[in-house]
PDB file of N, CA and C in Angstrom:
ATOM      1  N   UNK A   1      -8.599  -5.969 -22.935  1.00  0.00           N
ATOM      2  CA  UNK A   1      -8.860  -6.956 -21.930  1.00  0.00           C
ATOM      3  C   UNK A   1     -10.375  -7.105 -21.871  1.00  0.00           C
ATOM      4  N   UNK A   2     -11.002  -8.342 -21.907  1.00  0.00           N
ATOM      5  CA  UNK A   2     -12.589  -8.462 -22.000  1.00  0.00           C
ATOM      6  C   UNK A   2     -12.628  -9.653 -20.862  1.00  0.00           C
ATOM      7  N   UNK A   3     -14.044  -8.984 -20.840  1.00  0.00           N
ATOM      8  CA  UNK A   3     -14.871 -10.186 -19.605  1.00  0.00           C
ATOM      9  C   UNK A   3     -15.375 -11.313 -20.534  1.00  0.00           C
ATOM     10  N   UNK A   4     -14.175 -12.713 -20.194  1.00  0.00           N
ATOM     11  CA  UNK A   4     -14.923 -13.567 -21.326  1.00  0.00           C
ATOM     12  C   UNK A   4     -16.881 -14.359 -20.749  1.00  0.00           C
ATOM     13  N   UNK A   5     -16.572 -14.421 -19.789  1.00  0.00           N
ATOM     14  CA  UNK A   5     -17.788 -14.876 -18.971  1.00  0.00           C
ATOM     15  C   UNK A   5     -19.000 -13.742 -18.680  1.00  0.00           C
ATOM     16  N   UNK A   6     -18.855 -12.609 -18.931  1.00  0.00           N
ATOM     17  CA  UNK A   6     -20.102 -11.802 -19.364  1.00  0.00           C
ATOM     18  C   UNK A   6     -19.898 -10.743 -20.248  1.00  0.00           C
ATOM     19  N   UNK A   7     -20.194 -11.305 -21.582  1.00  0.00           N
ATOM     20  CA  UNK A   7     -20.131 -10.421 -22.696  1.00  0.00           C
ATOM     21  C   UNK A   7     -20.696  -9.083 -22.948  1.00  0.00           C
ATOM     22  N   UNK A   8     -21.630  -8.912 -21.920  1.00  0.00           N
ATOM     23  CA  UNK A   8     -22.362  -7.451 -22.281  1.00  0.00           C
ATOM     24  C   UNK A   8     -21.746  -6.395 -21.426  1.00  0.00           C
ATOM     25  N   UNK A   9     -20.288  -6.898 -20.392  1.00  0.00           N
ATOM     26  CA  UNK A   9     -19.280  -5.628 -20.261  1.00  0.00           C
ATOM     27  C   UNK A   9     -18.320  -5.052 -20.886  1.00  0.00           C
ATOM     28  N   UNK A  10     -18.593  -4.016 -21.384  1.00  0.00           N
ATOM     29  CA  UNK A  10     -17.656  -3.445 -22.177  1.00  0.00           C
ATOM     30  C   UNK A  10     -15.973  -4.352 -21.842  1.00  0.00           C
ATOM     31  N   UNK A  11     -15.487  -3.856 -23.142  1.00  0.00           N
ATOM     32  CA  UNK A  11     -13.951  -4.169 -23.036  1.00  0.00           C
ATOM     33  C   UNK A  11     -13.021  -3.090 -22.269  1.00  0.00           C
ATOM     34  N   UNK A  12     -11.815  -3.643 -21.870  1.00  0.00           N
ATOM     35  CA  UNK A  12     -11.231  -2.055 -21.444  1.00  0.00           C
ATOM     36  C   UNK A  12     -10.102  -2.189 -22.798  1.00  0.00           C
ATOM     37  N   UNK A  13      -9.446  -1.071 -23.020  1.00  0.00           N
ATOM     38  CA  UNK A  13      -8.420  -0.569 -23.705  1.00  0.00           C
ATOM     39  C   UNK A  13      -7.189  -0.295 -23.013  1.00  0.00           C
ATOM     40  N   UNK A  14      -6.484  -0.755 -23.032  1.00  0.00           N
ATOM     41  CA  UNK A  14      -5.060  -0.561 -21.931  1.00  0.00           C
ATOM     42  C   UNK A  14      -4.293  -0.016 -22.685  1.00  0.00           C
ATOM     43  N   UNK A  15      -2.975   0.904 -22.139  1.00  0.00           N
ATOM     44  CA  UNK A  15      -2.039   1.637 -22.786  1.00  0.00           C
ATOM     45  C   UNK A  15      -0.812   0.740 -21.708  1.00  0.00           C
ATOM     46  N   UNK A  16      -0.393  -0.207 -22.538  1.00  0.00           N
ATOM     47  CA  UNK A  16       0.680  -0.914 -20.936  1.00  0.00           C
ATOM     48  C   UNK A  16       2.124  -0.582 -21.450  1.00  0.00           C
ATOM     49  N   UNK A  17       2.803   0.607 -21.344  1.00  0.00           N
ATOM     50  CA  UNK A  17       3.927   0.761 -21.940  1.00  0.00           C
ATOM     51  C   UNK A  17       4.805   0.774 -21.204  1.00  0.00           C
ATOM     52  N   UNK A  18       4.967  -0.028 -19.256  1.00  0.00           N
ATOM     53  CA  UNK A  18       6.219   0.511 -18.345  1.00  0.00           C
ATOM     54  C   UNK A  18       6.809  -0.594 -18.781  1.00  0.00           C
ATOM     55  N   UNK A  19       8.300  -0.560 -18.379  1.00  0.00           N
ATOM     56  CA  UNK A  19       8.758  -2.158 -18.425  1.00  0.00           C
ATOM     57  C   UNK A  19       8.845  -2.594 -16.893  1.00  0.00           C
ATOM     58  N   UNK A  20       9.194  -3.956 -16.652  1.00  0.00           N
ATOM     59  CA  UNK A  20       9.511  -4.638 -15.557  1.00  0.00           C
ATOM     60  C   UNK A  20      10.898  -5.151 -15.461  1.00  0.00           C
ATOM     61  N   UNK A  21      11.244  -4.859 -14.434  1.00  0.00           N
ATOM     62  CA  UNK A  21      12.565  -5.325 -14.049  1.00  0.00           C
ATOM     63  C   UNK A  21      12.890  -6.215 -13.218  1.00  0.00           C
ATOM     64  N   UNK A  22      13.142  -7.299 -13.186  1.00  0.00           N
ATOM     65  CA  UNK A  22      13.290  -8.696 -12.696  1.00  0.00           C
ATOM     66  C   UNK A  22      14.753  -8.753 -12.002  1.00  0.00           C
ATOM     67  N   UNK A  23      15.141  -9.070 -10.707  1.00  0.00           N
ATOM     68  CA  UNK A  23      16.505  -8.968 -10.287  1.00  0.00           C
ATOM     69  C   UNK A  23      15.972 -10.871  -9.509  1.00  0.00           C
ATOM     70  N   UNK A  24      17.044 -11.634  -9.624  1.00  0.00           N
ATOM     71  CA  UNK A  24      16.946 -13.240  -8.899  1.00  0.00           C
ATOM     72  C   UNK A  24      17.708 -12.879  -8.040  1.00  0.00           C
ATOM     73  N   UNK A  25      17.699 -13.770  -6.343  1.00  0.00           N
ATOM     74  CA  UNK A  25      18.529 -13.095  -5.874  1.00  0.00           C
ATOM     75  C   UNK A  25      19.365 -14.476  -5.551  1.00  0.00           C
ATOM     76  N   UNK A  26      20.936 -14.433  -5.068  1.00  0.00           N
ATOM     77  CA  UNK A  26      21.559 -16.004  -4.876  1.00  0.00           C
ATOM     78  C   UNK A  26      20.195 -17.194  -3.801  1.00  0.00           C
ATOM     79  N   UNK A  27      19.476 -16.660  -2.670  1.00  0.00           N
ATOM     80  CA  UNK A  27      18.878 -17.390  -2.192  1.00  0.00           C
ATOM     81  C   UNK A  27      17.604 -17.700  -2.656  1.00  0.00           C
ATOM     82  N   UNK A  28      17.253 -17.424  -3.926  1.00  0.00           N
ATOM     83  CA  UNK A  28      16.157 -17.936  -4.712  1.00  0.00           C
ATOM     84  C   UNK A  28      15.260 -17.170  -4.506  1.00  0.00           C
ATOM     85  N   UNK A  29      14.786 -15.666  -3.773  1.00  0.00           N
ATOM     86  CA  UNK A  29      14.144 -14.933  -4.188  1.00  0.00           C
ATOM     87  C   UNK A  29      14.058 -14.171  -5.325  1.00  0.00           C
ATOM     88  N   UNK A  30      13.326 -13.142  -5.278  1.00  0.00           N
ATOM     89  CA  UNK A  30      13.118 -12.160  -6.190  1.00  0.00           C
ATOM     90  C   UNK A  30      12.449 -10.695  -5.767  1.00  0.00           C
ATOM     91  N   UNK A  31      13.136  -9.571  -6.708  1.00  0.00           N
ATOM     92  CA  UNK A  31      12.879  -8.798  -6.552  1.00  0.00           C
ATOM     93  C   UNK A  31      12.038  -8.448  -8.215  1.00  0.00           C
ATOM     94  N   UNK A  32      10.731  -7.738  -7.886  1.00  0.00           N
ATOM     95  CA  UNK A  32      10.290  -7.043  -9.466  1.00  0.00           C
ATOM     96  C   UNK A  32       9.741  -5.690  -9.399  1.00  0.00           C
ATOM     97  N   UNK A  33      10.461  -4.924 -10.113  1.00  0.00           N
ATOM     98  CA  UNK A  33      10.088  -3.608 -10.204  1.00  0.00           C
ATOM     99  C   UNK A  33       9.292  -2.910 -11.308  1.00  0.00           C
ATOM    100  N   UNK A  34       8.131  -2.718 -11.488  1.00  0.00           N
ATOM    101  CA  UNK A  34       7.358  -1.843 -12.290  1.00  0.00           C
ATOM    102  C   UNK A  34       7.452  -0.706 -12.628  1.00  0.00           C
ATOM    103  N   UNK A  35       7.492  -0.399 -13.761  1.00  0.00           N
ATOM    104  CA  UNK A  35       7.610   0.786 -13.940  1.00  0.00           C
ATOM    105  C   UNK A  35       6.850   1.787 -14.484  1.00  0.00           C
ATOM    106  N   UNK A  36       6.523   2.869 -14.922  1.00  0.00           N
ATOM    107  CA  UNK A  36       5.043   3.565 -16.204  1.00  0.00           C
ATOM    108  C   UNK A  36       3.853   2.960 -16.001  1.00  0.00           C
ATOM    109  N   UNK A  37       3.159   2.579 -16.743  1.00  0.00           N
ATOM    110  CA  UNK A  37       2.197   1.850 -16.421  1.00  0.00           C
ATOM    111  C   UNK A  37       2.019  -0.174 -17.112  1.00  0.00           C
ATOM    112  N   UNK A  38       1.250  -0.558 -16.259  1.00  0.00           N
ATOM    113  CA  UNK A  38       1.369  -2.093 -16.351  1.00  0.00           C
ATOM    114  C   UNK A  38       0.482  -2.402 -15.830  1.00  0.00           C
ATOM    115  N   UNK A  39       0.774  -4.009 -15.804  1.00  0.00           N
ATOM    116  CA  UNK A  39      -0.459  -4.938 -15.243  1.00  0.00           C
ATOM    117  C   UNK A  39       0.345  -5.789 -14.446  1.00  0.00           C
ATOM    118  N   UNK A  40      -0.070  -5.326 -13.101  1.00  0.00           N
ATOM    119  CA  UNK A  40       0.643  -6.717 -12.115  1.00  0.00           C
ATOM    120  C   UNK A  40      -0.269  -7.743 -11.575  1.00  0.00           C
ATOM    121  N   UNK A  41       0.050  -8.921 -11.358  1.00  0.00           N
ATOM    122  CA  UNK A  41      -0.568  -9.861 -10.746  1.00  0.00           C
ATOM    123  C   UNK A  41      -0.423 -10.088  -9.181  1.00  0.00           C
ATOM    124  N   UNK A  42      -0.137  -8.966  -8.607  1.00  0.00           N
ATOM    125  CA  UNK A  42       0.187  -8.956  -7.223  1.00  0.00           C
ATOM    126  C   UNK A  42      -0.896  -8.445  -6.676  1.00  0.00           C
ATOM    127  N   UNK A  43      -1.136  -8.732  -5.662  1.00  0.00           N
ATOM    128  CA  UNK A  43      -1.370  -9.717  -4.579  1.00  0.00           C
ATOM    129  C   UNK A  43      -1.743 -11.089  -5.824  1.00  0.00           C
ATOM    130  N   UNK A  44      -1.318 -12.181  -5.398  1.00  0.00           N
ATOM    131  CA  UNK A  44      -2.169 -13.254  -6.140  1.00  0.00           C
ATOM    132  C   UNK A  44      -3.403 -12.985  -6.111  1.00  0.00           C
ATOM    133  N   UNK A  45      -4.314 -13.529  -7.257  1.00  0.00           N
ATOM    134  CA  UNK A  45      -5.702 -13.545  -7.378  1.00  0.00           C
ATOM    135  C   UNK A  45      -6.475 -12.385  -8.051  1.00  0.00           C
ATOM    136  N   UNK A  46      -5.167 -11.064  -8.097  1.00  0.00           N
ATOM    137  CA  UNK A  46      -5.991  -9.926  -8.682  1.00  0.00           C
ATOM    138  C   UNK A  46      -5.269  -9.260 -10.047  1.00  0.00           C
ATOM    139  N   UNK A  47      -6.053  -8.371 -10.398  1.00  0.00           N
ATOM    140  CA  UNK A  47      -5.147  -7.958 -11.707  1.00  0.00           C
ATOM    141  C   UNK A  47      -4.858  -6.643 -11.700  1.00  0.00           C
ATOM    142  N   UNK A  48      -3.941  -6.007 -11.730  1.00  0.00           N
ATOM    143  CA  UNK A  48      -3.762  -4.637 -11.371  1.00  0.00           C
ATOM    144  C   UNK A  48      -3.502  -4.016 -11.891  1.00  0.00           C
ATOM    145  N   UNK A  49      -3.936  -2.656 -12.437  1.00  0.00           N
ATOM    146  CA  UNK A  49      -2.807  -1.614 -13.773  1.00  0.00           C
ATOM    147  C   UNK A  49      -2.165  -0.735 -12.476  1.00  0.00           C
ATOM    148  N   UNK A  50      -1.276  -0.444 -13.107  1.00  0.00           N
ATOM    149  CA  UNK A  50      -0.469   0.571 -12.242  1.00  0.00           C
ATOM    150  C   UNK A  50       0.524   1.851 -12.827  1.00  0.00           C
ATOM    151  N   UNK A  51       0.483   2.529 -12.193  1.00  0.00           N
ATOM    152  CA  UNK A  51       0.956   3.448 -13.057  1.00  0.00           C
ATOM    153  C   UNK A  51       1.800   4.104 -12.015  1.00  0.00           C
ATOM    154  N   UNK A  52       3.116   4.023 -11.861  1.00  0.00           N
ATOM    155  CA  UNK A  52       4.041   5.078 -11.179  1.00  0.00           C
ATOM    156  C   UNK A  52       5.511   3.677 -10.989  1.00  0.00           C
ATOM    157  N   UNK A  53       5.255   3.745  -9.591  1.00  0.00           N
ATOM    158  CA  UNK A  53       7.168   2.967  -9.487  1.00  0.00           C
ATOM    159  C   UNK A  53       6.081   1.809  -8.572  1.00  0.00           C
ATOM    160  N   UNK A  54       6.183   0.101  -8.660  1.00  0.00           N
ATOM    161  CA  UNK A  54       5.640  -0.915  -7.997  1.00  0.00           C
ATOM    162  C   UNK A  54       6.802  -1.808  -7.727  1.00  0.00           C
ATOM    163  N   UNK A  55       6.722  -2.503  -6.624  1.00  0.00           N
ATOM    164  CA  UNK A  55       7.945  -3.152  -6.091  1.00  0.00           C
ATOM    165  C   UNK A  55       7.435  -4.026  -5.395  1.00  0.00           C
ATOM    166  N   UNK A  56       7.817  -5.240  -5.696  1.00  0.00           N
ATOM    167  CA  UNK A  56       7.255  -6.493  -5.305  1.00  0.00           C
ATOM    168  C   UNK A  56       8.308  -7.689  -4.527  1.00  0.00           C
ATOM    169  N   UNK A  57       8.346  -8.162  -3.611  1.00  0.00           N
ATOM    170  CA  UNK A  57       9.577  -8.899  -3.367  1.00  0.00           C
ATOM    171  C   UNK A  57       8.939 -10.370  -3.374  1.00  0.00           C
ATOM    172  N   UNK A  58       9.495 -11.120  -3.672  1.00  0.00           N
ATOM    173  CA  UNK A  58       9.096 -12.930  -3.487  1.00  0.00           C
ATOM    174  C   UNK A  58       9.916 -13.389  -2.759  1.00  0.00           C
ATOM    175  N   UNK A  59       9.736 -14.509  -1.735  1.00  0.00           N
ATOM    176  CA  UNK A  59      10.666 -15.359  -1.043  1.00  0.00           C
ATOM    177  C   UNK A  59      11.056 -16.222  -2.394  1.00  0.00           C
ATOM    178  N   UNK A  60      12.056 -17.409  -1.671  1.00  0.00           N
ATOM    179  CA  UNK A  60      12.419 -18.565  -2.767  1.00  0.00           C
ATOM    180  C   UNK A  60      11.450 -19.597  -3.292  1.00  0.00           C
ATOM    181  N   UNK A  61       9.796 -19.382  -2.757  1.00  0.00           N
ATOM    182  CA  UNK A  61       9.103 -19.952  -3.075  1.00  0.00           C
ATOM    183  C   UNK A  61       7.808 -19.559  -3.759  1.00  0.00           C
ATOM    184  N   UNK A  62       8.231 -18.073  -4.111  1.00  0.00           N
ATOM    185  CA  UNK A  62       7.428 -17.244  -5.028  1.00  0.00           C
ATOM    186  C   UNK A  62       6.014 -16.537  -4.162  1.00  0.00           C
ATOM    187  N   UNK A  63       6.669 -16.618  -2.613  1.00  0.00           N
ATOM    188  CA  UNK A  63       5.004 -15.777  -2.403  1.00  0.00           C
ATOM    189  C   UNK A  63       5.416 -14.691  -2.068  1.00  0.00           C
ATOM    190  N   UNK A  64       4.538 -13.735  -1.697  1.00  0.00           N
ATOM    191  CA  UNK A  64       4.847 -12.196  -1.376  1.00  0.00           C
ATOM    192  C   UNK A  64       5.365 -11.748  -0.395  1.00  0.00           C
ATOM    193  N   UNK A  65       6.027 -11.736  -0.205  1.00  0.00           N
ATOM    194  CA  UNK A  65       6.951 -10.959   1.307  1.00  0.00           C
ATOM    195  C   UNK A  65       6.245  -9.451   1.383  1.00  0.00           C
ATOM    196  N   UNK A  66       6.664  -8.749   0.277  1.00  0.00           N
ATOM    197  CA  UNK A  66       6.143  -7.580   0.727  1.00  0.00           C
ATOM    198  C   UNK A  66       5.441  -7.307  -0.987  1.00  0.00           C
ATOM    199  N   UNK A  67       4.663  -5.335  -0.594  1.00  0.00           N
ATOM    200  CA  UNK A  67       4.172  -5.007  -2.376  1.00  0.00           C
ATOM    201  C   UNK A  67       3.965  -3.591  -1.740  1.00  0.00           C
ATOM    202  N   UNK A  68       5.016  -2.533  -2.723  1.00  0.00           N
ATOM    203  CA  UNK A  68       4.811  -1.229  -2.425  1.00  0.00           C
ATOM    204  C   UNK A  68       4.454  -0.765  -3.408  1.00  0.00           C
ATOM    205  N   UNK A  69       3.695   0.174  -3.199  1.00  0.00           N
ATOM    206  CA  UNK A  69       3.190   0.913  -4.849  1.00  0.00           C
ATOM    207  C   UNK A  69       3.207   2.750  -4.382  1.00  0.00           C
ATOM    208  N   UNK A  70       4.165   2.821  -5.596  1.00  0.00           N
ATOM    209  CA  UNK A  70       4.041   4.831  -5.547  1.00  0.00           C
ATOM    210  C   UNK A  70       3.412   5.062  -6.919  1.00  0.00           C
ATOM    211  N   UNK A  71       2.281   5.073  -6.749  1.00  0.00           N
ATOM    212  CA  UNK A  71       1.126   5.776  -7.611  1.00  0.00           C
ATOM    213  C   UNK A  71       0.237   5.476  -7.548  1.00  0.00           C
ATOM    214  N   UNK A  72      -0.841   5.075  -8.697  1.00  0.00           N
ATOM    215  CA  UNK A  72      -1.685   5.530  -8.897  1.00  0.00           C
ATOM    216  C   UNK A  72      -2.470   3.391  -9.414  1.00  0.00           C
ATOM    217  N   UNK A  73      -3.092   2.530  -8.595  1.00  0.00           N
ATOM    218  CA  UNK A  73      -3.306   1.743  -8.766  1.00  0.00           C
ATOM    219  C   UNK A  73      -4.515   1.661  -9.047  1.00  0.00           C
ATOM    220  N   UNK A  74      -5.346   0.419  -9.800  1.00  0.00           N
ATOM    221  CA  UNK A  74      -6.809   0.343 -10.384  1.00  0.00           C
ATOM    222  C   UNK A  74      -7.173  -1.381 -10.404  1.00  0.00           C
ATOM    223  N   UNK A  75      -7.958  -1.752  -9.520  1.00  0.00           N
ATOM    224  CA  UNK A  75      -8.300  -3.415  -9.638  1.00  0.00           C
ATOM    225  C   UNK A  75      -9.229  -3.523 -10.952  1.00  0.00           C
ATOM    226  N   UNK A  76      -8.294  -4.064 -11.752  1.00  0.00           N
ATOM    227  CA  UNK A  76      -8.810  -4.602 -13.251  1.00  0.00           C
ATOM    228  C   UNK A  76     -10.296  -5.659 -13.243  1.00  0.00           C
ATOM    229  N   UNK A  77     -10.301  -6.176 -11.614  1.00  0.00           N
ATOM    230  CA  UNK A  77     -11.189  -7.297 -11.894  1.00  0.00           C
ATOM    231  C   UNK A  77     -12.468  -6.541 -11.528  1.00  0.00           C
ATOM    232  N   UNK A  78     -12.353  -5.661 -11.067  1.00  0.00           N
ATOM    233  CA  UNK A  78     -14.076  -4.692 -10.318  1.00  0.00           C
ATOM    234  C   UNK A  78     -14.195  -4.006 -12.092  1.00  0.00           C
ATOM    235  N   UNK A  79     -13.350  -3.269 -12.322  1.00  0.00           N
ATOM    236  CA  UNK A  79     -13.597  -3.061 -13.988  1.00  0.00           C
ATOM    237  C   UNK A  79     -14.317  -3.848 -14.467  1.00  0.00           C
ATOM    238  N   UNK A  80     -13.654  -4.967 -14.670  1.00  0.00           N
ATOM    239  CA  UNK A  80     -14.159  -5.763 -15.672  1.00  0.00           C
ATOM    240  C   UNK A  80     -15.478  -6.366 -15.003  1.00  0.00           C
ATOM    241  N   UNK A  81     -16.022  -6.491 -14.231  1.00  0.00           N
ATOM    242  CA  UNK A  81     -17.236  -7.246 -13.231  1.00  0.00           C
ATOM    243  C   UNK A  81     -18.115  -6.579 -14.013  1.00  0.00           C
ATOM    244  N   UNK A  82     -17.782  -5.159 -13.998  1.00  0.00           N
ATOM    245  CA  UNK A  82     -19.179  -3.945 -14.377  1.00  0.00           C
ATOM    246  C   UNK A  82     -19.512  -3.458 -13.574  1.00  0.00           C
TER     247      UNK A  82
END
């Protein structure tokens, strides 16, 4: 993952091997579950690695109801700033 807008911060190296688990629900939400480690886009606007169990719920219009995280989280975008 690189900072395309300032080249003189290092790159990071990611190991993203959890999977995600996607459940739709009949009233057009969603449930997504993280797993190992990853990159979530939750909260909108940020980029997140995560590493343990992440659980995210969406209403039927895709915003965040709720975002639990059991582990170990890291904002990708302060990384990458420098």
């Amino acid at each position: 993952m690189s900072n395309l807008a300032d080249e003189s911060v290092a790159p990071l190296e990611l190991n993203i091997t959890g999977p995600i688990h996607t459940t739709l629900h009949p009233d057009g939400s969603a449930t997504l579950v993280f797993g190992g480690r990853g990159i979530s886009l939750f909260p909108p606007g940020t980029i997140v690695l995560t590493t343990g169990r992440s659980v995210v719920e969406l209403d039927a219009e895709g915003e965040v109801i709720s975002l639990t995280n059991m582990g170990f989280e890291e904002d990708l975008c302060v990384a990458l700033a420098g």
